[in-house]
PDB file of N, CA and C in Angstrom:
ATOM      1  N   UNK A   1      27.513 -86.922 -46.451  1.00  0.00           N
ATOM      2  CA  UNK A   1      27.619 -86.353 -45.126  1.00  0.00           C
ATOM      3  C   UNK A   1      26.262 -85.821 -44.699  1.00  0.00           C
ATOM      4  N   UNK A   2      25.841 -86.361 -43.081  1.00  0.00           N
ATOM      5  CA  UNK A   2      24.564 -85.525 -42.480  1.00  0.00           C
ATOM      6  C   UNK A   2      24.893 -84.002 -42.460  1.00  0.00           C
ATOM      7  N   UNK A   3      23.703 -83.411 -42.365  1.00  0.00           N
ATOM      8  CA  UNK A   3      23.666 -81.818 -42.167  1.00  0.00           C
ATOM      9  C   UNK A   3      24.651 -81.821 -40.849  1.00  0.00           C
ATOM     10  N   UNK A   4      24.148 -82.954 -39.596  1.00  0.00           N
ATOM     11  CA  UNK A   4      24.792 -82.571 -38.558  1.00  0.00           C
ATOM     12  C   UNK A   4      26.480 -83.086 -38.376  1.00  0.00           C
ATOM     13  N   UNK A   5      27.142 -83.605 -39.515  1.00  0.00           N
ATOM     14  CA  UNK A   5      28.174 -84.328 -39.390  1.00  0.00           C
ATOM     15  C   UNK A   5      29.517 -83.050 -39.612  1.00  0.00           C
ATOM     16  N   UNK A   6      30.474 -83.325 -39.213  1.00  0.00           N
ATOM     17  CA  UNK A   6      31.791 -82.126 -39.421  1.00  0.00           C
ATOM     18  C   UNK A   6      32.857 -82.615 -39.825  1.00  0.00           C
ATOM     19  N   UNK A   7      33.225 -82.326 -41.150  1.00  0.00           N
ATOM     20  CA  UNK A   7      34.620 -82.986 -41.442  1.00  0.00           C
ATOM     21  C   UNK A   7      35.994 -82.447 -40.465  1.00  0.00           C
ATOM     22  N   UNK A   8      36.419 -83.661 -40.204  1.00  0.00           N
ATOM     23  CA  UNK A   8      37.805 -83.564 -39.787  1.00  0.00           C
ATOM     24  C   UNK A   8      39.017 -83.662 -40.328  1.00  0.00           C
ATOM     25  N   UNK A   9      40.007 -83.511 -39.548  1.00  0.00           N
ATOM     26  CA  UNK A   9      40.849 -83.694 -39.992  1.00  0.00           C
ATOM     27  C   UNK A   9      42.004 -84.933 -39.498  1.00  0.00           C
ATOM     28  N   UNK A  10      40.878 -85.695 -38.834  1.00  0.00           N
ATOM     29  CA  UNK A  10      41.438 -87.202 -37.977  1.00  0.00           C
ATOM     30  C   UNK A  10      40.418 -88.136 -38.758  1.00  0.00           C
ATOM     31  N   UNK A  11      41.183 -89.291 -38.890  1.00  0.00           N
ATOM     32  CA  UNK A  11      40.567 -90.529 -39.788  1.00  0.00           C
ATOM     33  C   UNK A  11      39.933 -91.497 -38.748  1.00  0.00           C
ATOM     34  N   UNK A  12      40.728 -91.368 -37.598  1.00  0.00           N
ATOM     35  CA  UNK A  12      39.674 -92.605 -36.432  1.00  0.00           C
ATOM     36  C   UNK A  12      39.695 -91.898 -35.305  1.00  0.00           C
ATOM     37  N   UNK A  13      39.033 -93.009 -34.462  1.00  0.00           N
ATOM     38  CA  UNK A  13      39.157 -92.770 -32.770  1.00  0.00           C
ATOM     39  C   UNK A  13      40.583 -92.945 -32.331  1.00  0.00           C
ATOM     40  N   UNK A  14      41.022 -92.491 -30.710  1.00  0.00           N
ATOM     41  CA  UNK A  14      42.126 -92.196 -30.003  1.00  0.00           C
ATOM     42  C   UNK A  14      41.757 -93.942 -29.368  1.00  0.00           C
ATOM     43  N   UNK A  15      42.514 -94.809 -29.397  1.00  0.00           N
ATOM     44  CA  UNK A  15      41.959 -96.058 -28.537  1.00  0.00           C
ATOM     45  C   UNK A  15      42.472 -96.280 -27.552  1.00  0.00           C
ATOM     46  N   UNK A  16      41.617 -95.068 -26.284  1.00  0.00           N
ATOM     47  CA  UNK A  16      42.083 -94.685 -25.219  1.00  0.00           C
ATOM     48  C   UNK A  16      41.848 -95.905 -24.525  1.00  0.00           C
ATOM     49  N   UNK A  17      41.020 -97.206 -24.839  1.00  0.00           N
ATOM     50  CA  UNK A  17      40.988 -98.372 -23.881  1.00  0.00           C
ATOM     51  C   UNK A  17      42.472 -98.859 -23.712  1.00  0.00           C
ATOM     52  N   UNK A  18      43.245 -99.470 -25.020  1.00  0.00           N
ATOM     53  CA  UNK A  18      44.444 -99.778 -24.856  1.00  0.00           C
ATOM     54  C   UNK A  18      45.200 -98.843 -24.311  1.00  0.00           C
ATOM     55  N   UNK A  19      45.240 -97.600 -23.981  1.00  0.00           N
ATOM     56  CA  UNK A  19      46.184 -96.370 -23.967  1.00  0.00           C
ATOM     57  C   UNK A  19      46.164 -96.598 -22.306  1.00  0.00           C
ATOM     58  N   UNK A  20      44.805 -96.653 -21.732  1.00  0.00           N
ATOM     59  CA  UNK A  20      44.264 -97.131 -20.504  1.00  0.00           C
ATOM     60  C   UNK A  20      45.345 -98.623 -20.186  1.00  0.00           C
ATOM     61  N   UNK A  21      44.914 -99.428 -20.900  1.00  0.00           N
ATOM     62  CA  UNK A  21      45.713-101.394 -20.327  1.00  0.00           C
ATOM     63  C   UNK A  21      47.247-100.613 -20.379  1.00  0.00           C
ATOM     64  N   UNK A  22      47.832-100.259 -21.155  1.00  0.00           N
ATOM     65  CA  UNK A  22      48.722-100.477 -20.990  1.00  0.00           C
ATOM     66  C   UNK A  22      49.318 -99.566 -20.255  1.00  0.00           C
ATOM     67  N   UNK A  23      48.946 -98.440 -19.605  1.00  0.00           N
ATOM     68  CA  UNK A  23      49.077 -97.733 -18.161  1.00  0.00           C
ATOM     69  C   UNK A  23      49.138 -98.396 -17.366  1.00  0.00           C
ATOM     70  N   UNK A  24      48.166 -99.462 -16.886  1.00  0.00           N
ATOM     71  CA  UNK A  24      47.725-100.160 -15.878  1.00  0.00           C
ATOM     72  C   UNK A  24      48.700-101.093 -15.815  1.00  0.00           C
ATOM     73  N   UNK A  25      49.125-101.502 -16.704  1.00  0.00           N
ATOM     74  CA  UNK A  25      50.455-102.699 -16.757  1.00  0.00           C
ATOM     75  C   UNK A  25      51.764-102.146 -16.099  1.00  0.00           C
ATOM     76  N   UNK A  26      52.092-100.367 -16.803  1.00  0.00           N
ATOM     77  CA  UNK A  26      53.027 -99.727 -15.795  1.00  0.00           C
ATOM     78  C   UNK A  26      53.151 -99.713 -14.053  1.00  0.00           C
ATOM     79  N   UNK A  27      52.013 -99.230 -14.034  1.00  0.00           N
ATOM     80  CA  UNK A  27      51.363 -98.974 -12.612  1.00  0.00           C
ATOM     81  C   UNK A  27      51.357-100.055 -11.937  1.00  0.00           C
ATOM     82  N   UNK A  28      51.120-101.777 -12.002  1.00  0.00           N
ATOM     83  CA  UNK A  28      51.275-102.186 -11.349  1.00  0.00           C
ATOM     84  C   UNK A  28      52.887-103.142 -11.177  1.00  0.00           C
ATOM     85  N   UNK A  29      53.804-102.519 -12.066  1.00  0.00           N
ATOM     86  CA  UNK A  29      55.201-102.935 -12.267  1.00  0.00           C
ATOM     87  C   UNK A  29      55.949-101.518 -11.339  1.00  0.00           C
ATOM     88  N   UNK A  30      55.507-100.718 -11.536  1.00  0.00           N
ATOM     89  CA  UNK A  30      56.018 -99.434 -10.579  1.00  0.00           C
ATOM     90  C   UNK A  30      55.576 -99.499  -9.019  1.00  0.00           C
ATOM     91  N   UNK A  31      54.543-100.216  -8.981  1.00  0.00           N
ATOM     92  CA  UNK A  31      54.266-100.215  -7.541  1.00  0.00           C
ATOM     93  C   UNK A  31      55.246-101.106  -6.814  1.00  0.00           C
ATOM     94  N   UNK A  32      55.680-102.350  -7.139  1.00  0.00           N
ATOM     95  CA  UNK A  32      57.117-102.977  -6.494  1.00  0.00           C
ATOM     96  C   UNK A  32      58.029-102.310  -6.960  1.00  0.00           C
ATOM     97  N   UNK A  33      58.520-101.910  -8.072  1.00  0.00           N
ATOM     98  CA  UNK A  33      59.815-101.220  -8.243  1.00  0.00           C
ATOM     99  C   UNK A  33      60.231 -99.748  -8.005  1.00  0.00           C
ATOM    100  N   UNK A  34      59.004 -99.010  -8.093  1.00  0.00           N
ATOM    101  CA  UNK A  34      59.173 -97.143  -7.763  1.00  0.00           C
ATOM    102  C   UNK A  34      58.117 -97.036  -7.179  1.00  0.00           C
ATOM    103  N   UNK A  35      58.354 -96.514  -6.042  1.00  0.00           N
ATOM    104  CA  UNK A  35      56.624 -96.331  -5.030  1.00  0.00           C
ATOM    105  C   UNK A  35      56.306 -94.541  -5.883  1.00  0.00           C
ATOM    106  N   UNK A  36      57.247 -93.799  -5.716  1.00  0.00           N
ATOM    107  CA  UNK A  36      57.746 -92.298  -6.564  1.00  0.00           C
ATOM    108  C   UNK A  36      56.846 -92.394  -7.608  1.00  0.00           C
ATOM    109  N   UNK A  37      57.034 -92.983  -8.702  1.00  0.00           N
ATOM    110  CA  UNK A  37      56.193 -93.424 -10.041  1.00  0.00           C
ATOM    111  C   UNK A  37      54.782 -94.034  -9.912  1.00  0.00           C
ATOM    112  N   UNK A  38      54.803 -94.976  -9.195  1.00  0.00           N
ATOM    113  CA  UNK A  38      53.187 -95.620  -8.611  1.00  0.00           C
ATOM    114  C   UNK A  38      52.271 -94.840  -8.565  1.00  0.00           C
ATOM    115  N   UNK A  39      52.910 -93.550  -7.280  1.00  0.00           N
ATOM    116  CA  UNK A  39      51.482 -92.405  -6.996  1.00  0.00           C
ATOM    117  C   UNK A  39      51.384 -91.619  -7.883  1.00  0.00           C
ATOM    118  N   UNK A  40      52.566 -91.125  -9.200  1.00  0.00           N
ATOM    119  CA  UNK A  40      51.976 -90.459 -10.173  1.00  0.00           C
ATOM    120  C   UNK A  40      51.469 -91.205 -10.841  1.00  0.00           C
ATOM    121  N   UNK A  41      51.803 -92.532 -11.412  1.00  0.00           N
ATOM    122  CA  UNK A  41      50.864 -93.164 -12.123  1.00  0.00           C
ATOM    123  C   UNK A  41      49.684 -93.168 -12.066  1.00  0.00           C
ATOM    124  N   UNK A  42      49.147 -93.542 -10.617  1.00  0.00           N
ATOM    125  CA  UNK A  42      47.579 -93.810 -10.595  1.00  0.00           C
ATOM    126  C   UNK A  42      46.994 -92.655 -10.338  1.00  0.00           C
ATOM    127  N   UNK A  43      47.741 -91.106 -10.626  1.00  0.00           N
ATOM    128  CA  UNK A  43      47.371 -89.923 -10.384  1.00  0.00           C
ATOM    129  C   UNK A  43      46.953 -89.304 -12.060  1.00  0.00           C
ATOM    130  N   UNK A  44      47.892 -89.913 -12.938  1.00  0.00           N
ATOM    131  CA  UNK A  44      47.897 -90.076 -14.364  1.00  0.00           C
ATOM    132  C   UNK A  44      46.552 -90.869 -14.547  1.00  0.00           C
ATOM    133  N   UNK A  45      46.252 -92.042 -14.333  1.00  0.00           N
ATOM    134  CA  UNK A  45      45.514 -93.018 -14.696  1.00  0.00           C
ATOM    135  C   UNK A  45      44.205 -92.097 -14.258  1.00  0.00           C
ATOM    136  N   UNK A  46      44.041 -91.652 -13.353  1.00  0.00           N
ATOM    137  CA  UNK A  46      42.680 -90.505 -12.984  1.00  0.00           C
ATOM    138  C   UNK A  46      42.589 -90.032 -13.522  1.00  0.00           C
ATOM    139  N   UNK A  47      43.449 -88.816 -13.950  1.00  0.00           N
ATOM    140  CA  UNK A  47      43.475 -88.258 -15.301  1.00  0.00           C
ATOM    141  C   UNK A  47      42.842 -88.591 -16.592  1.00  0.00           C
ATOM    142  N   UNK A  48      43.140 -89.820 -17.041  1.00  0.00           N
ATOM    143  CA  UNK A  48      42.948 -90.255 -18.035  1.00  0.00           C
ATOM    144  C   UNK A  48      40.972 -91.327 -17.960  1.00  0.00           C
ATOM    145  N   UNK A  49      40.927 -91.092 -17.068  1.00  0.00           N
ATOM    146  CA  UNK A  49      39.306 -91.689 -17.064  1.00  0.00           C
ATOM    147  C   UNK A  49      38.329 -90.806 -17.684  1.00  0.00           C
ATOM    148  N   UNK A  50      37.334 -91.166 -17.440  1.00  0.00           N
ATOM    149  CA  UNK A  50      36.024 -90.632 -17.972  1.00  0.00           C
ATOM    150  C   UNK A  50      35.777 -89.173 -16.623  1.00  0.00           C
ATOM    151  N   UNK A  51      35.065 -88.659 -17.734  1.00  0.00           N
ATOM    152  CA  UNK A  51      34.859 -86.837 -16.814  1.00  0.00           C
ATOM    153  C   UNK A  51      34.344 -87.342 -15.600  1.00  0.00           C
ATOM    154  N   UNK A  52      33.168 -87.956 -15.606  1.00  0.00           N
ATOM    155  CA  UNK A  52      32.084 -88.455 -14.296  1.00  0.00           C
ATOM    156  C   UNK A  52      32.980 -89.024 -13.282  1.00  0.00           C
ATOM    157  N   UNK A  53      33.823 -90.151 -13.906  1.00  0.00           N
ATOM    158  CA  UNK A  53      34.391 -91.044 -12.619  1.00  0.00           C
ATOM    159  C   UNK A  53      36.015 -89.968 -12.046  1.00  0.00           C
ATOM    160  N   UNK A  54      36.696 -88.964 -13.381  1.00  0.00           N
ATOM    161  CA  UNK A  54      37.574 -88.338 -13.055  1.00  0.00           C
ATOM    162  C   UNK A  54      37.363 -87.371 -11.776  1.00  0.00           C
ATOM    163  N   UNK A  55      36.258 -86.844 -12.147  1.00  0.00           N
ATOM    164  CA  UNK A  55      35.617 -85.871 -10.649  1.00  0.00           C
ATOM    165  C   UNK A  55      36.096 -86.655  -9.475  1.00  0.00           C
ATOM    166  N   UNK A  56      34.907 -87.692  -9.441  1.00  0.00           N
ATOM    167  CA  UNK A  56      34.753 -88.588  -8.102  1.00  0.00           C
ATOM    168  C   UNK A  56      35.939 -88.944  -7.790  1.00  0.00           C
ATOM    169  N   UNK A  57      36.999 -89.810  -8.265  1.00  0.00           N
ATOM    170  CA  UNK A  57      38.356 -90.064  -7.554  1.00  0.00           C
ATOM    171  C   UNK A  57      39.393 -89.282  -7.222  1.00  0.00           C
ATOM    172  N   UNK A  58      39.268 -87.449  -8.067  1.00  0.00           N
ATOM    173  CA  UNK A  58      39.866 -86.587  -7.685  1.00  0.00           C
ATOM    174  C   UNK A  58      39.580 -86.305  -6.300  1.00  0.00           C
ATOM    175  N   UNK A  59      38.341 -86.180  -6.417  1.00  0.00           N
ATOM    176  CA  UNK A  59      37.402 -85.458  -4.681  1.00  0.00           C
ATOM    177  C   UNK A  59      38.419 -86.188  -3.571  1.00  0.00           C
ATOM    178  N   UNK A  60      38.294 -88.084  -4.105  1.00  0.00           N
ATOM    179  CA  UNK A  60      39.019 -89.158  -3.329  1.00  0.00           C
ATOM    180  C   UNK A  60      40.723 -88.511  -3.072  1.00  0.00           C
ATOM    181  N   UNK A  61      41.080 -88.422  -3.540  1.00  0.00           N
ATOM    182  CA  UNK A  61      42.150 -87.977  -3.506  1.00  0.00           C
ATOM    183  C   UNK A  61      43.044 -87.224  -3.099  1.00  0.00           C
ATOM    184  N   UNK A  62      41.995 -85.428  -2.897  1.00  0.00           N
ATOM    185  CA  UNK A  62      41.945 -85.033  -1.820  1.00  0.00           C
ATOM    186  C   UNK A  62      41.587 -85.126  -0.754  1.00  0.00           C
ATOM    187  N   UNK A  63      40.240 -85.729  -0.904  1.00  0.00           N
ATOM    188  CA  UNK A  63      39.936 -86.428   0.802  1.00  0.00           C
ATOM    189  C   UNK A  63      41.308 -87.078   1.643  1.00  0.00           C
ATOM    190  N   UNK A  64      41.898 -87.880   0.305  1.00  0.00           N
ATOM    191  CA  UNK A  64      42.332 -88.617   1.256  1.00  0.00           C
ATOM    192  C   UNK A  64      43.673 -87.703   1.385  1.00  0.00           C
ATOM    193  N   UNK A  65      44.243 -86.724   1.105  1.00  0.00           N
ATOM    194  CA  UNK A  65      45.461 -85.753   1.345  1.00  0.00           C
ATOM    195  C   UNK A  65      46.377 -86.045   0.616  1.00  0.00           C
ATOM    196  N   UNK A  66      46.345 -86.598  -0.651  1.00  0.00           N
ATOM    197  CA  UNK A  66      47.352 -87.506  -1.212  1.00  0.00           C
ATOM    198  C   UNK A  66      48.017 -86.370  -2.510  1.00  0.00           C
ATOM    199  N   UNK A  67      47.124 -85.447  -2.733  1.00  0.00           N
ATOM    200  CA  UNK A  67      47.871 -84.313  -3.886  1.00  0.00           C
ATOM    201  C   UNK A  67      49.457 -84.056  -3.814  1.00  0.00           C
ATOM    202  N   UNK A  68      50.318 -85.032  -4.337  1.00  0.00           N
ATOM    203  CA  UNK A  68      51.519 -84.471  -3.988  1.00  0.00           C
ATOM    204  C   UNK A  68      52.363 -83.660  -5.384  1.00  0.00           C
ATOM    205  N   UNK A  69      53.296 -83.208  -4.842  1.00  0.00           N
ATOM    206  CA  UNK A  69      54.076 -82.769  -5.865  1.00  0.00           C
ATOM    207  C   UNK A  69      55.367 -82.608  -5.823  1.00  0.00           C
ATOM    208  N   UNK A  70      56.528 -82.611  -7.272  1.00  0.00           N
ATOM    209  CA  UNK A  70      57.649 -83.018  -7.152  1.00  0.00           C
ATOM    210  C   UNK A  70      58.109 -84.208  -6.708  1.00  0.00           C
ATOM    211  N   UNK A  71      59.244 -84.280  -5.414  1.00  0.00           N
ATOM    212  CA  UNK A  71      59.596 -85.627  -5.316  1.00  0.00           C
ATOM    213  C   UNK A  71      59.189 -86.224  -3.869  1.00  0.00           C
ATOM    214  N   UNK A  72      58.080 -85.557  -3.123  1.00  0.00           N
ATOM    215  CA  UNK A  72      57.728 -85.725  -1.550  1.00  0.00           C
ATOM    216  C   UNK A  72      58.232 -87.550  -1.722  1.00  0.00           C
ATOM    217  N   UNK A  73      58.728 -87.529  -0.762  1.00  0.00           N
ATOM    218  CA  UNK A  73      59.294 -88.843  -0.157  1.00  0.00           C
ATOM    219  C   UNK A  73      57.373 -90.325  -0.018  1.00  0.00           C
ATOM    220  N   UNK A  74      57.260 -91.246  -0.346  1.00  0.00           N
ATOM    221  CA  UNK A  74      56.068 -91.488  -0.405  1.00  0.00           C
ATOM    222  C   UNK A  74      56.330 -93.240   0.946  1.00  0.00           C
ATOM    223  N   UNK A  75      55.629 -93.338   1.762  1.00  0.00           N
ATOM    224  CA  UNK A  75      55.880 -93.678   2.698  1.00  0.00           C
ATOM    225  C   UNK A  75      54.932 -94.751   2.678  1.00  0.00           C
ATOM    226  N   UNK A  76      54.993 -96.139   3.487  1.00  0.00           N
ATOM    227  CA  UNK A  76      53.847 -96.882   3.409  1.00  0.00           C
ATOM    228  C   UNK A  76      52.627 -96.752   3.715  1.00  0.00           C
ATOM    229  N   UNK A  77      52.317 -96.228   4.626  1.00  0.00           N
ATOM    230  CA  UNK A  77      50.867 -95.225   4.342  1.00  0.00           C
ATOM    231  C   UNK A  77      50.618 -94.599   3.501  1.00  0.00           C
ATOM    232  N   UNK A  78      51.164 -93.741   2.665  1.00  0.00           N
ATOM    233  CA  UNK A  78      50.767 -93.028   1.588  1.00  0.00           C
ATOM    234  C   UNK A  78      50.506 -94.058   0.337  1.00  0.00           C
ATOM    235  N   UNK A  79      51.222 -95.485   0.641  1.00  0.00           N
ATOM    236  CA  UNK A  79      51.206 -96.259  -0.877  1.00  0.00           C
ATOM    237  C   UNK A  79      49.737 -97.202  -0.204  1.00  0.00           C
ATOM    238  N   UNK A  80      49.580 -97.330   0.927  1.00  0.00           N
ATOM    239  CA  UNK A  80      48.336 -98.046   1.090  1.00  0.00           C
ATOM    240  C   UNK A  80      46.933 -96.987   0.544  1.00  0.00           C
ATOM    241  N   UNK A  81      47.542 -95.946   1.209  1.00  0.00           N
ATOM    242  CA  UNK A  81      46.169 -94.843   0.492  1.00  0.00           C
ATOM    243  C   UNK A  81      46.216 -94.853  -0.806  1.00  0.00           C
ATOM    244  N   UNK A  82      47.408 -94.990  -1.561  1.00  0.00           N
ATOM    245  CA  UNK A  82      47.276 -94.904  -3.258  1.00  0.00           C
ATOM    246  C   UNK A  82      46.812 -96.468  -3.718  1.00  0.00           C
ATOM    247  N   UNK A  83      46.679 -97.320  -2.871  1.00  0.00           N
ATOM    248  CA  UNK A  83      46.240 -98.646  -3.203  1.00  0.00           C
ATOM    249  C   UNK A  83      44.733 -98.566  -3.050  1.00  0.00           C
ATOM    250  N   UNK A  84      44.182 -97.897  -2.230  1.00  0.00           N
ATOM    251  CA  UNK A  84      43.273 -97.691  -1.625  1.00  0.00           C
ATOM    252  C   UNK A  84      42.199 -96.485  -2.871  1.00  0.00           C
ATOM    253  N   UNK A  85      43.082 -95.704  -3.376  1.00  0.00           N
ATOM    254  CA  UNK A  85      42.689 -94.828  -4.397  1.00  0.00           C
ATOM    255  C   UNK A  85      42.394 -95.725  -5.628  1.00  0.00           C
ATOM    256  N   UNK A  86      43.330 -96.336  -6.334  1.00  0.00           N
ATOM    257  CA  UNK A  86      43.354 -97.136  -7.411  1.00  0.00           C
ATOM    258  C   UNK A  86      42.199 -98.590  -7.029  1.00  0.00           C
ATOM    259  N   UNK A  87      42.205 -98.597  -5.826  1.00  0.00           N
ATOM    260  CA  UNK A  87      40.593 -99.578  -5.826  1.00  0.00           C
ATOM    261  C   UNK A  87      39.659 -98.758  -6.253  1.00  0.00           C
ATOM    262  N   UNK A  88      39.441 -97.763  -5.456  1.00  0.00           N
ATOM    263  CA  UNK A  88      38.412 -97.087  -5.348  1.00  0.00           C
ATOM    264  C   UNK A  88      37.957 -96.865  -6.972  1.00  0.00           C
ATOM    265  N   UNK A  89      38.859 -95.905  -8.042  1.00  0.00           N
ATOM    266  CA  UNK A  89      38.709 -95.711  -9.188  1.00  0.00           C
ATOM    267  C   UNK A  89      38.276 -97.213  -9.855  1.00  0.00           C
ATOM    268  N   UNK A  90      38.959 -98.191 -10.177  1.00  0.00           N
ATOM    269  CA  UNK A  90      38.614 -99.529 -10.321  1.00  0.00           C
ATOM    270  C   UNK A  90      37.024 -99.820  -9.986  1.00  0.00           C
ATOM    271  N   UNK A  91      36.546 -99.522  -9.091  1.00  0.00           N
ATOM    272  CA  UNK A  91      35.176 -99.943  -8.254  1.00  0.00           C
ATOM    273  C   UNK A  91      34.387 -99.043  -9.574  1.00  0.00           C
ATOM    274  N   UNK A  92      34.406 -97.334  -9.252  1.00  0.00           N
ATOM    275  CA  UNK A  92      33.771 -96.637 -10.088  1.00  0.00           C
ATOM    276  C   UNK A  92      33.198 -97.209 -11.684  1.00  0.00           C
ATOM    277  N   UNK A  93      34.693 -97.095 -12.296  1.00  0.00           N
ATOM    278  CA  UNK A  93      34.735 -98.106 -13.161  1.00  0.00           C
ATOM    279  C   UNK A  93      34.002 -99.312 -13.495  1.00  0.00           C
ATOM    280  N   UNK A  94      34.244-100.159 -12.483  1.00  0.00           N
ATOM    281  CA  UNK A  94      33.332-101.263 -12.789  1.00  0.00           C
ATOM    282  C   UNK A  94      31.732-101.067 -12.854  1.00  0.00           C
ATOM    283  N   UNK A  95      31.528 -99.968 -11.647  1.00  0.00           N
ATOM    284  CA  UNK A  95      30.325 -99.419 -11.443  1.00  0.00           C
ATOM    285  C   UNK A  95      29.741 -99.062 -12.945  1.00  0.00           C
ATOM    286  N   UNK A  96      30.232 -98.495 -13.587  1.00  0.00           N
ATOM    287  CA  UNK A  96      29.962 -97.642 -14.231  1.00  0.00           C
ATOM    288  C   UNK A  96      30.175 -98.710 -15.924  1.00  0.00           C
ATOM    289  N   UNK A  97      30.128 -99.672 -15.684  1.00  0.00           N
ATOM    290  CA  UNK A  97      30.288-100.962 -16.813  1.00  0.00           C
ATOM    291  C   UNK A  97      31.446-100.916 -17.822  1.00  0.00           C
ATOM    292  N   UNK A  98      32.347-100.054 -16.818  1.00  0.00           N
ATOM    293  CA  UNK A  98      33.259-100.213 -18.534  1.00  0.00           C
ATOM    294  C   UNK A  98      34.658-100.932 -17.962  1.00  0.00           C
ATOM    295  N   UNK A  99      34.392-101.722 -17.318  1.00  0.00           N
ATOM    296  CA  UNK A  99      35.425-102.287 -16.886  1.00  0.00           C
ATOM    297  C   UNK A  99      34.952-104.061 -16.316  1.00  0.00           C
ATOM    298  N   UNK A 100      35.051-104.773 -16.856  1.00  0.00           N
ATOM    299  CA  UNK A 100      34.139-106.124 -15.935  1.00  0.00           C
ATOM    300  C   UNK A 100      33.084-106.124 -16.694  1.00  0.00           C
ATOM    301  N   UNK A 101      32.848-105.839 -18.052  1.00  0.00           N
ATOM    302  CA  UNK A 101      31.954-105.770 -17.829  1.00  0.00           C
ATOM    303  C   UNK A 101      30.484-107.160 -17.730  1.00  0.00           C
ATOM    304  N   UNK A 102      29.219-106.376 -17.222  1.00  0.00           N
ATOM    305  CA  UNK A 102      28.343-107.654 -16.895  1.00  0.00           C
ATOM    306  C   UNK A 102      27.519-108.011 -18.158  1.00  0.00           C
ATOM    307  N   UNK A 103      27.350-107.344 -19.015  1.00  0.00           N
ATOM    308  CA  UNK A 103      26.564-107.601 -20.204  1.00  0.00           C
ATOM    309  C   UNK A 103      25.009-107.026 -19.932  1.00  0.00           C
ATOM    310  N   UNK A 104      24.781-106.080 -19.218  1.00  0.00           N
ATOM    311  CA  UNK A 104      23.474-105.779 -19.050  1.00  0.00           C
ATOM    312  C   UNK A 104      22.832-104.463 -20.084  1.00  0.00           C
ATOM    313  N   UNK A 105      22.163-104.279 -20.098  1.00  0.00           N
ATOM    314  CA  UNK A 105      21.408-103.722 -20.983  1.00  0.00           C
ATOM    315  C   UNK A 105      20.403-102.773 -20.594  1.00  0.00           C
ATOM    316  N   UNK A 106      20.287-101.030 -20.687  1.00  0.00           N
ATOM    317  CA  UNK A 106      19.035-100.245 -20.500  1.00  0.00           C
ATOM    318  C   UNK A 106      18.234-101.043 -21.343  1.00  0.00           C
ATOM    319  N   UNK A 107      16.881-100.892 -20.811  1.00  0.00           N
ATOM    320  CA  UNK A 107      15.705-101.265 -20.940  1.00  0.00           C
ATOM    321  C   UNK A 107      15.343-100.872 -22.790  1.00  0.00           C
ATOM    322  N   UNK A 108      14.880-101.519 -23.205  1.00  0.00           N
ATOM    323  CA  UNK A 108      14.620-101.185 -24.881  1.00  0.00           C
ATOM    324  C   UNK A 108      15.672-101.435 -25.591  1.00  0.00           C
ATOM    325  N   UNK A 109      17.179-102.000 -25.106  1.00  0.00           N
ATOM    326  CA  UNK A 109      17.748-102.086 -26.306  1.00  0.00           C
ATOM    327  C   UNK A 109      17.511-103.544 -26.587  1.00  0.00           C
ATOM    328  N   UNK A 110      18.053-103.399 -28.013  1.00  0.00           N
ATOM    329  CA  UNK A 110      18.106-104.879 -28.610  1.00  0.00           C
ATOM    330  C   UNK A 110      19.391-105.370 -28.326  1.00  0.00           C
TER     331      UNK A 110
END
């Protein structure tokens, strides 16, 4: 063990990528069958991103007035704005290479 290393008491990583796909598989089976479930889903799925992109699509989110809670009735405007949200996060994402990704490389690596 390095000086700087800390034993735990967990043997691996959380493999929040799959934990991620297979959200996304809900979310887009809830969006035809429960609009109710859809907007928490992709309210969940924010949740569950990276700190940087979690900020930014929260901000989105309120911008766009969409904070709901309990069982508010969710209307086709509200599911175009949550379509509209779940791009948006998606975009970040891609932005941000961990999704699509392009194979590019900071400068100096091998």
């Amino acid at each position: 063990m390095t000086p700087d290393s800390k034993k735990t008491n967990y043997s691996g990583l959380i493999n929040q990528e799959g934990i991620l796909v297979a959200h996304i598989n809900h979310m887009a089976v809830y969006r035809d069958s429960n609009i109710n479930q859809y907007a928490s889903s992709i309210e969940t799925f924010i949740i569950m991103c990276p700190k940087n992109i979690r900020d930014e699509a929260m901000n989105k989110l309120r911008e766009l007035g969409l904070r709901r809670g309990g069982t508010i009735k969710i209307n086709d405007k509200d599911q175009r704005a949550y379509d509209d949200l779940w791009i948006y996060t998606n975009e970040l994402l891609e932005k941000n290479n961990l999704i699509f990704k392009t194979g590019t490389y900071l400068i100096g690596h091998d």
